[in-house]
Protein backbone atom coordinates (compact mmCIF):
# COMPACT_ATOMS: atom_id res chain seq x y z
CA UNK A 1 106.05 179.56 169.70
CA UNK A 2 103.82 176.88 171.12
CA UNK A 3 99.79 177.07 170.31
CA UNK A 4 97.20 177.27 173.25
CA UNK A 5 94.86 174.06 172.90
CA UNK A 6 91.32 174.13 173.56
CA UNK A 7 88.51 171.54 172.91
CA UNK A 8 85.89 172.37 171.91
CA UNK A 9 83.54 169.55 170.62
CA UNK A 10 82.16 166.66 172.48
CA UNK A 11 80.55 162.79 170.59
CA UNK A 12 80.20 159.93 172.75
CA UNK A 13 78.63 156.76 172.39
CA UNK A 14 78.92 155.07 175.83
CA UNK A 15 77.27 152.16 177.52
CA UNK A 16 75.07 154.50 180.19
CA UNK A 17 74.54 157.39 177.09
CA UNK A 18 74.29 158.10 173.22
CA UNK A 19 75.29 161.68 172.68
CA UNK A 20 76.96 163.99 175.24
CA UNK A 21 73.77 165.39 177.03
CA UNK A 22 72.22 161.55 178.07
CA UNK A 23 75.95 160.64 178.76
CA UNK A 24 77.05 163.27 181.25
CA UNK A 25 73.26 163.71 183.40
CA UNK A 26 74.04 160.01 183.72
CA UNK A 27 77.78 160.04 184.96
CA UNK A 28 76.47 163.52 187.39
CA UNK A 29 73.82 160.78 188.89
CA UNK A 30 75.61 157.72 189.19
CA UNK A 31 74.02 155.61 186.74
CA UNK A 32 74.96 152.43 185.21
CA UNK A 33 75.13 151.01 181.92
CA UNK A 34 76.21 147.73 182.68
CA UNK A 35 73.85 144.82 182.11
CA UNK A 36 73.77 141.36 181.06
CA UNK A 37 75.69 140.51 177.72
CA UNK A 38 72.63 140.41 175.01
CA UNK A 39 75.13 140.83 171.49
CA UNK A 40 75.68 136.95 172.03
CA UNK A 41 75.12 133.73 174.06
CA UNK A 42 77.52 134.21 177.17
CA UNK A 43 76.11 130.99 178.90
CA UNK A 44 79.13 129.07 178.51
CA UNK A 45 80.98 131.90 180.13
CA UNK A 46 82.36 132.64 183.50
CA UNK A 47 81.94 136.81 182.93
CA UNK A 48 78.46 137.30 181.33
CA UNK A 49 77.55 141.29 181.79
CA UNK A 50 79.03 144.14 179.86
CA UNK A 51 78.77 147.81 179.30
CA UNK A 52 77.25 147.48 176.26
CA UNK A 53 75.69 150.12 174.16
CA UNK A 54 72.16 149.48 172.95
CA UNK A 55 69.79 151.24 170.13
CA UNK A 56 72.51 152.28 168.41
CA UNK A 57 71.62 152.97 164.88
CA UNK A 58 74.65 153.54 162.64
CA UNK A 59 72.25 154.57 160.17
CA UNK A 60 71.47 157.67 162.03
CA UNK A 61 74.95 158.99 161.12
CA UNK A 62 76.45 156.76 158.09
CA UNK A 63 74.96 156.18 154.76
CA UNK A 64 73.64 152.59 154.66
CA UNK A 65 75.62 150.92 152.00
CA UNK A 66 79.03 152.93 154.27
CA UNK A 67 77.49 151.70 157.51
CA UNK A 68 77.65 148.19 156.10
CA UNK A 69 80.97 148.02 155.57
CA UNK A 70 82.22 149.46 158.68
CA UNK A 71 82.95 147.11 161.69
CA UNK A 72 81.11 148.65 164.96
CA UNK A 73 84.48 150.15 166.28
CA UNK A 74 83.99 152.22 163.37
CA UNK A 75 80.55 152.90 163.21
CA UNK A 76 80.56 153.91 167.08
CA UNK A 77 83.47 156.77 165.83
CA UNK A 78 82.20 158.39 162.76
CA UNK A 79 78.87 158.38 164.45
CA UNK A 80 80.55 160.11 167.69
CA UNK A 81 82.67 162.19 165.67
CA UNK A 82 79.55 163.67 163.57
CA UNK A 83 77.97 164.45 167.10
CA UNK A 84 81.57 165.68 167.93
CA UNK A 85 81.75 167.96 164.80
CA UNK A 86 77.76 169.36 165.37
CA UNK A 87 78.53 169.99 169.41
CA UNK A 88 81.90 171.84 168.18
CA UNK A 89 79.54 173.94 165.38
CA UNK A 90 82.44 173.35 163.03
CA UNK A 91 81.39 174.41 159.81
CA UNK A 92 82.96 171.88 157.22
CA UNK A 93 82.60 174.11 154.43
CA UNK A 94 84.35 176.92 156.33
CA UNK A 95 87.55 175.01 157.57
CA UNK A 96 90.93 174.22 155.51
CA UNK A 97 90.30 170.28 155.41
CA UNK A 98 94.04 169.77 154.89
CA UNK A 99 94.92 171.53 157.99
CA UNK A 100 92.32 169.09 160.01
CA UNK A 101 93.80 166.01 161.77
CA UNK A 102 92.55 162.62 162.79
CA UNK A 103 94.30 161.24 165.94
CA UNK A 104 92.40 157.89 167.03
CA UNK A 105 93.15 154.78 169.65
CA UNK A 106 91.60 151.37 169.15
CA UNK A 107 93.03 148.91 171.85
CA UNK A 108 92.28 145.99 169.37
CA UNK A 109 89.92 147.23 166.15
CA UNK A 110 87.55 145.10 164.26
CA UNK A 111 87.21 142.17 166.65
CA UNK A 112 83.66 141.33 165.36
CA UNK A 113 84.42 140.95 162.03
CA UNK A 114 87.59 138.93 162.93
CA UNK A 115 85.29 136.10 164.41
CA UNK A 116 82.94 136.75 161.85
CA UNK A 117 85.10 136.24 158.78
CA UNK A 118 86.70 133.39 160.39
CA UNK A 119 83.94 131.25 160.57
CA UNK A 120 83.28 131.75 157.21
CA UNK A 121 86.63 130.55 156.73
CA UNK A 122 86.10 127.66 158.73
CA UNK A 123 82.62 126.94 157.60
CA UNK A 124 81.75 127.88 154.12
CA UNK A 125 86.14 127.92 152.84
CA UNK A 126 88.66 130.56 151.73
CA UNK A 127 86.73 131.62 148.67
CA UNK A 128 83.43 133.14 150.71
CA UNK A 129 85.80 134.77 152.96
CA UNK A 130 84.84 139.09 152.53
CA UNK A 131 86.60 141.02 150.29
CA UNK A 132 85.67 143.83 152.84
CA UNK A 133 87.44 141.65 155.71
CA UNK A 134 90.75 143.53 155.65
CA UNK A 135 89.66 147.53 155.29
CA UNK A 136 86.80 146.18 157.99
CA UNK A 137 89.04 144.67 160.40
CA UNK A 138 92.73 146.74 160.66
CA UNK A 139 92.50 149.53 163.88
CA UNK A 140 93.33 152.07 161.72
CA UNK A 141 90.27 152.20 159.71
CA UNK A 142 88.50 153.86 162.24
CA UNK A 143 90.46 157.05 161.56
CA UNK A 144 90.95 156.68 157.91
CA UNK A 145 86.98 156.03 157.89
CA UNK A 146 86.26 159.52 159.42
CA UNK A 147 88.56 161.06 157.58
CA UNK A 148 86.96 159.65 154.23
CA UNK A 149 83.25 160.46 155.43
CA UNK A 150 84.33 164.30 156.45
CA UNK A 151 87.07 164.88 154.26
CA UNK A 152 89.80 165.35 155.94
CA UNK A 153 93.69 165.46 154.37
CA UNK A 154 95.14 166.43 157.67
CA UNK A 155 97.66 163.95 159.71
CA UNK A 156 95.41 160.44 160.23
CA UNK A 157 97.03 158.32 162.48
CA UNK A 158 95.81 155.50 164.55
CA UNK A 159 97.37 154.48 167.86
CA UNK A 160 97.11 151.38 169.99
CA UNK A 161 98.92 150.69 173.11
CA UNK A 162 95.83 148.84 174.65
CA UNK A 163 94.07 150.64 177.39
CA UNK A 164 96.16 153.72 176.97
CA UNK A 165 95.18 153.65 173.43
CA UNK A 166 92.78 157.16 172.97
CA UNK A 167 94.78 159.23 176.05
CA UNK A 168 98.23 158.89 174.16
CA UNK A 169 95.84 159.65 171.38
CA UNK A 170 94.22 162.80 172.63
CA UNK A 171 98.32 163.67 173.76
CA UNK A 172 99.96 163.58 170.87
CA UNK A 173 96.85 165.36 168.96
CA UNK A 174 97.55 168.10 171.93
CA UNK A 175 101.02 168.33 170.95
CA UNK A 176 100.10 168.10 167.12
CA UNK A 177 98.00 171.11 167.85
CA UNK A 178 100.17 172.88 169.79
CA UNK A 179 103.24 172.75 167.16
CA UNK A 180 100.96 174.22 164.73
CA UNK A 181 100.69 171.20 162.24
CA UNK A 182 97.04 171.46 162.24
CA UNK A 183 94.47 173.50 163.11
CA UNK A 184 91.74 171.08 164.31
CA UNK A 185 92.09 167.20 165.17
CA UNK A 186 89.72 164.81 165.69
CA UNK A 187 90.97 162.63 168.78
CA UNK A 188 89.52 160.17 171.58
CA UNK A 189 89.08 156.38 170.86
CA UNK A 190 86.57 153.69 169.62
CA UNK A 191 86.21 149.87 170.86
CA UNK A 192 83.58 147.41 170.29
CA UNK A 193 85.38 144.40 172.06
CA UNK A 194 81.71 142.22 172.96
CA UNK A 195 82.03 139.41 170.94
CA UNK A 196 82.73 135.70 172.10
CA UNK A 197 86.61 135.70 171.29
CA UNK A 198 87.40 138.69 173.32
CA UNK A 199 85.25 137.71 176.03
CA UNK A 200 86.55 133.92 176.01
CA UNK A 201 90.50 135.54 175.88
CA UNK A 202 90.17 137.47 179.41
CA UNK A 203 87.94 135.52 181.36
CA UNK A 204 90.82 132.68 180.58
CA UNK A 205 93.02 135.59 182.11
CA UNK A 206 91.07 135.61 184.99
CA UNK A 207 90.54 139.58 184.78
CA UNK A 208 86.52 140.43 184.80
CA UNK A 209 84.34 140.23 187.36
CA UNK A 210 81.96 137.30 187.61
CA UNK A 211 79.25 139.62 189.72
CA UNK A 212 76.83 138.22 186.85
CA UNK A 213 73.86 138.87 189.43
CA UNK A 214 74.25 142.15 189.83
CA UNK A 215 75.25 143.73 186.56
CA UNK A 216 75.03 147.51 188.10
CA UNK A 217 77.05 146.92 191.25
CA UNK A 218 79.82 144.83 189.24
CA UNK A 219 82.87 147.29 188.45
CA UNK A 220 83.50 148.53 192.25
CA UNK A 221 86.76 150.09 191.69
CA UNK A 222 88.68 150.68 194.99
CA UNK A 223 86.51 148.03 196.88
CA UNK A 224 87.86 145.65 199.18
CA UNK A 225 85.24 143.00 197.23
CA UNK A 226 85.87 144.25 193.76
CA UNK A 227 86.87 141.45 191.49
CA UNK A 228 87.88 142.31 188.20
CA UNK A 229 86.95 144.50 185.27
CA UNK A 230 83.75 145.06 183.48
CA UNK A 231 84.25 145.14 179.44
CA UNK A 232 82.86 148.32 178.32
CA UNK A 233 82.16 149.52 174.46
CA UNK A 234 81.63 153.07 172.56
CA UNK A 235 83.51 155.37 171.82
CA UNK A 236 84.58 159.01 173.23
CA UNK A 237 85.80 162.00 170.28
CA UNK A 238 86.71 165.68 171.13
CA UNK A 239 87.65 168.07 168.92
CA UNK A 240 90.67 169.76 169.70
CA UNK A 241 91.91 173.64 167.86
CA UNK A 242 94.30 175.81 168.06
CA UNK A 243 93.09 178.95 170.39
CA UNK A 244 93.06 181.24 167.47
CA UNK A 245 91.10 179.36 165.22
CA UNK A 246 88.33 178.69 168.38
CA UNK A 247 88.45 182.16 169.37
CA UNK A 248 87.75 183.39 165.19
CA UNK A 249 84.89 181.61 164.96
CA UNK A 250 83.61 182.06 168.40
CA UNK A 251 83.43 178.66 169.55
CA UNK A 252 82.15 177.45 172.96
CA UNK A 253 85.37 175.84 174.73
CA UNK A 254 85.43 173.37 177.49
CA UNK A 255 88.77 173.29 178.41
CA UNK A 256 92.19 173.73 177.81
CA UNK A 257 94.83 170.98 177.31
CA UNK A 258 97.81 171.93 178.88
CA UNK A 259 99.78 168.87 179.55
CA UNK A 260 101.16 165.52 178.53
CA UNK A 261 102.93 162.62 179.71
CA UNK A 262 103.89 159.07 178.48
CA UNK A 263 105.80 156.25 180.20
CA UNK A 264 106.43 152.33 180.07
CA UNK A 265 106.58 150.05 183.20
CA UNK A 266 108.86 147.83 181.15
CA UNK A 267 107.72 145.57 183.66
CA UNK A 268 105.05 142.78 183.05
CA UNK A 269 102.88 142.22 179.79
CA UNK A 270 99.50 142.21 182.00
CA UNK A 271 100.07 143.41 185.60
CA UNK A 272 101.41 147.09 186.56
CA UNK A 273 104.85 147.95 188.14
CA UNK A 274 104.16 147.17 192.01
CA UNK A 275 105.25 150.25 192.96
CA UNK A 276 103.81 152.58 190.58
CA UNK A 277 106.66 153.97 189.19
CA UNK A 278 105.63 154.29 185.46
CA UNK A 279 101.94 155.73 186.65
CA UNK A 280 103.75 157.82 188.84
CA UNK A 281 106.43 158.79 186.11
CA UNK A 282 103.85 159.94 183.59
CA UNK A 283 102.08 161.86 185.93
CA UNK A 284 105.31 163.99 187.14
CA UNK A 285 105.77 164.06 183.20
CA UNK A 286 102.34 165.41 182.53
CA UNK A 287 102.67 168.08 185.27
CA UNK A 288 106.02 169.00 184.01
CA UNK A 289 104.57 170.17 180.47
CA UNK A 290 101.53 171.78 181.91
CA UNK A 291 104.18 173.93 184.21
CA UNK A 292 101.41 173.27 187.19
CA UNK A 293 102.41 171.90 191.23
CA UNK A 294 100.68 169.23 192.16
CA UNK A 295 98.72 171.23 194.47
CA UNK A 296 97.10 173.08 191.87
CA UNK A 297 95.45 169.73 190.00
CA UNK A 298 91.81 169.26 191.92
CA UNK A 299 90.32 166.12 190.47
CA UNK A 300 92.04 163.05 188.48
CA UNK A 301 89.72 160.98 186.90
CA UNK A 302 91.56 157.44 187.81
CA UNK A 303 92.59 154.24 185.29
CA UNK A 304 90.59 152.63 187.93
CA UNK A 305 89.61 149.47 186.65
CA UNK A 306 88.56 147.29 189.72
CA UNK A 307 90.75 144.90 189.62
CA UNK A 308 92.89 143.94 192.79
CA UNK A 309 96.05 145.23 191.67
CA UNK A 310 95.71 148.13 189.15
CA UNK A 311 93.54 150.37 191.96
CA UNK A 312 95.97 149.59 194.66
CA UNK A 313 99.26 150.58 192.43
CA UNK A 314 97.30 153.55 191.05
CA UNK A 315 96.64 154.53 194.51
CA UNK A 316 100.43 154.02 195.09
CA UNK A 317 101.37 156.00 192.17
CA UNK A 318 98.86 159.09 193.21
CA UNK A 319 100.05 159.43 196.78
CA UNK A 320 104.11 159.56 194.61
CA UNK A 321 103.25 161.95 192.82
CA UNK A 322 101.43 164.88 195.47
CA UNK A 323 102.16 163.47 198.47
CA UNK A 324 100.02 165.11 200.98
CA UNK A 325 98.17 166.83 198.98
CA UNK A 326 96.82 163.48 197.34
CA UNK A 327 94.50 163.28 200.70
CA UNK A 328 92.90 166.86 199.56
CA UNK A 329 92.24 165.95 196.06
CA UNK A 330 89.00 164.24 194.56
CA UNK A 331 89.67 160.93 192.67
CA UNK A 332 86.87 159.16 191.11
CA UNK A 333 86.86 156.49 188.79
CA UNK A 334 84.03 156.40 186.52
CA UNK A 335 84.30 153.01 185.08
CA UNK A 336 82.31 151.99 187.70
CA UNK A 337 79.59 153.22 185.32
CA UNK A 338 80.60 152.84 181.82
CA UNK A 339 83.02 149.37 182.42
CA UNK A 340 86.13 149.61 180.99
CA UNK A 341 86.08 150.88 177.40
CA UNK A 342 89.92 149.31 176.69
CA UNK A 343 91.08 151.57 173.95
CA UNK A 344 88.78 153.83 174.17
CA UNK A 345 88.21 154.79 177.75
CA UNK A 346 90.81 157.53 177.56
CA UNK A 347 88.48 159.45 174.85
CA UNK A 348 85.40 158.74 177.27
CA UNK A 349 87.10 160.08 180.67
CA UNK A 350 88.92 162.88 178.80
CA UNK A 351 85.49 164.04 177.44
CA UNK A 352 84.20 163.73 181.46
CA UNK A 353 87.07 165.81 182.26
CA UNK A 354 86.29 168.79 179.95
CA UNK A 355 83.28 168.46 181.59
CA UNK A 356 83.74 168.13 184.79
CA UNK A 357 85.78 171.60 184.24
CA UNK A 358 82.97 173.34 182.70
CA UNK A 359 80.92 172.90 185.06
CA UNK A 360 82.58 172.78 188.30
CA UNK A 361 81.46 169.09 189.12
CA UNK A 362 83.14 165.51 190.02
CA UNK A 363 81.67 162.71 189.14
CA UNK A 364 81.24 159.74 191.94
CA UNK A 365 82.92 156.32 191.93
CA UNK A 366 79.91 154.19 192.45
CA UNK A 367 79.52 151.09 194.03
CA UNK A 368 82.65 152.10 196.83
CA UNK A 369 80.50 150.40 199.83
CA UNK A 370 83.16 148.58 201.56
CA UNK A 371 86.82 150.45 201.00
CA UNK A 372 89.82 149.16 200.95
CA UNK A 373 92.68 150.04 203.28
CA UNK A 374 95.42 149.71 201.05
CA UNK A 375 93.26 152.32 198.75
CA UNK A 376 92.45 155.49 201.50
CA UNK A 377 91.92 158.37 199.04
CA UNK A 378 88.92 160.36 198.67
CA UNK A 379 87.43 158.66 195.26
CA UNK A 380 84.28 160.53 195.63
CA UNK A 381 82.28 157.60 196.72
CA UNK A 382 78.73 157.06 195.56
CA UNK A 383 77.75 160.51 194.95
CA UNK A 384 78.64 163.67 192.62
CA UNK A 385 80.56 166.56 193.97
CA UNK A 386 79.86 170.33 192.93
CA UNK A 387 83.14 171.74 193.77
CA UNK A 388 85.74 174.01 191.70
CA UNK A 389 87.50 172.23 189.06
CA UNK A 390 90.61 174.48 187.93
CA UNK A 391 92.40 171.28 186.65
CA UNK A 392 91.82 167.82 185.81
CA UNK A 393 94.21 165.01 185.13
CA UNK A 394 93.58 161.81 183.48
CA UNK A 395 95.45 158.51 183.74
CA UNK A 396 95.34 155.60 181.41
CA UNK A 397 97.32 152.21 182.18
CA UNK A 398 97.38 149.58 179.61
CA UNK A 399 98.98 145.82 178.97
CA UNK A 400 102.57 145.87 177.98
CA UNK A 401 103.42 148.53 181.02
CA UNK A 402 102.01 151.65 178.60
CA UNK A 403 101.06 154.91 180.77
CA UNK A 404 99.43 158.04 179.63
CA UNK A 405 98.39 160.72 181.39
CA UNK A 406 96.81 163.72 179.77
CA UNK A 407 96.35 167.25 182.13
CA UNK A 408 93.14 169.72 181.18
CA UNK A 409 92.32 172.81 182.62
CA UNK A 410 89.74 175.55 183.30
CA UNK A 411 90.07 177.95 179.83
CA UNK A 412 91.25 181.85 180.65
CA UNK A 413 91.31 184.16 178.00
């Protein structure tokens, strides 16, 4: 018999918010936490703002000498997953640590310690190169990290399928859950992209935004003038549990997790199917294991990336899916605020789901000033919405055709 799945702890580490509380007041009022890049000199740069995260102290969190040899995309997720852990009050000493999980998406892992490491190869020659460059770097260190700082001996896997990365990680953690091989996982996604390389590698694609005057108003996704993606950083955890083991130790529960769906454009390595079909497909899939109409889902929190082509075959792939009732529900797409978190954004927008749930409130897509015809749903524009939230749905789109869509929804006993 399947498990209910309910989540029940919140860490995030995003560029408008460190911790939950700052985090979600911000996304409710619209704020921005893009800005111009500072971790580097972007002067030679076409794209020089970001969504990055600033006074971040790993040391809050991580034992110094740990902390040290952890690349940020690790730092940023056992940090989030301690605050994940405390906002869950799961007591460590209480649970069965074998029957805990770790579920984790990193789009591309330790990027700065790539670049790092390789000019030491370049400058200083093969024998100064890290011993520490390896366990720092691989994507799946992020998981195995926060399973070696809290102990945990349940499944530890790592996934990366680029910007779907943490949403077909907080999936199959769902359906991990709900089989009953674990009791608890730790799920979302960590990225800490800023560093020349990464930065150099898509502005040659042509795919941010060059708004460098105006960091704030930069991501504008369904605008006619919107012009690429902002690069975002942080990370976004949840803690997921069965119902029964939420329900014995009287945990506070956002949200259930109800359904799950996973796709491939098989298509283009970069761009989306033109028509949709693999957004579309993974939505229809998601709906299907949730055993909801489409009628009954009242918000999806968008991929939404603001570039030209991924908000227009989103759109596309929405109106698919519920047909007219695509006109009644809220979209928004909140990387108009945080930038675009690559592997991690599905942890961050899952977490604003839960949220959004618990509290009966849609968060705006900022910066919509000048829509665009080809995108004509309501994407909450500018400003929050207080309105019932019985269930959410969240899309992620990623490079190499990869679709995930993950389906939350309001908790009754």
């Amino acid at each position: 018999m399947k498990k209910r799945v309910v989540i029940t702890g919140l860490g995030i580490i995003a560029p408008n918010g460190l911790g939950k509380e700052e985090f979600w007041t911000n996304i409710k009022n619209g704020v921005s936490g893009i800005k111009a890049v500072t971790r580097f000199d972007a002067s030679a740069l076409p794209t020089r703002i970001a969504g990055q995260v600033d006074n971040f102290d790993p040391q809050q969190w991580i034992d110094k000498k740990e902390a040290r040899r952890m690349d940020r995309f690790s730092q940023f997720a056992v940090a989030a997953t301690a605050m994940a852990i405390q906002d869950a009050g799961l007591d460590l000493e209480q649970v069965d640590k074998k029957r805990v999980g770790v579920i984790l998406g990193s789009g591309i892992g330790g990027m700065e310690t790539f670049e790092e490491q390789t000019r030491v190869l370049l400058e200083k020659g093969p024998n100064r190169v890290s011993p520490f460059f390896v366990p720092m770097m691989i994507a799946n260190m992020a998981a195995g990290q926060i399973a070696i700082q809290f102990g945990f001996q349940g499944p530890n896997i790592t996934t990366v399928t680029a910007c779907a990365s943490s949403t077909n990680s907080v999936g199959d953690a769902f359906k991990l859950v709900q089989r009953g091989d674990a009791d608890v996982v730790i799920t979302g996604g960590t990225e800490a992209p800023i560093t020349p390389l990464a930065f150099a590698g898509f502005c040659a694609m042509k795919a941010m935004s060059t708004r460098n005057e105006e960091p704030s108003k930069a991501s504008r996704p369904f605008d006619i003038e919107r012009d690429g993606f902002v690069m975002g950083e942080g990370a976004g955890i949840l803690v997921l549990e069965t119902l029964e083991h939420a329900l014995a130790r009287g945990a506070r529960i956002y949200a259930e997790v109800v359904g799950y769906g996973c796709t491939c454009d098989a298509s283009h390595i970069t761009a989306p199917d033109p028509e949709g079909a693999g957004a579309a497909a993974a939505m229809a899939q998601a709906l299907q294991d949730a055993g909801l109409r489409p009628e009954e889902i009242n918000y999806i929190n968008a991929h939404g990336t603001s570039t030209p082509l991924n908000d227009k075959c989103e759109t596309i792939a929405i109106k698919q899916v519920f047909a007219e009732h695509a006109y009644r529900l809220a979209v928004s797409s909140t990387k108009s605020m945080t930038g675009h978190l690559l592997g991690a954004a599905g942890g961050i927008e899952a977490a604003i789901c839960a949220l959004a749930i618990a509290e009966d409130f849609v968060p705006p897509t900022i910066n919509l000033e000048k829509p665009d015809p080809e995108c004509d749903l309501d994407y909450v524009p500018n400003q929050g919405r207080q309105m019932p939230v019985e269930a959410a749905l969240s899309n992620s789109l990623g490079f190499g055709g990869h679709n995930a869509t993950i389906i939350l929804k309001k908790f009754r006993g």
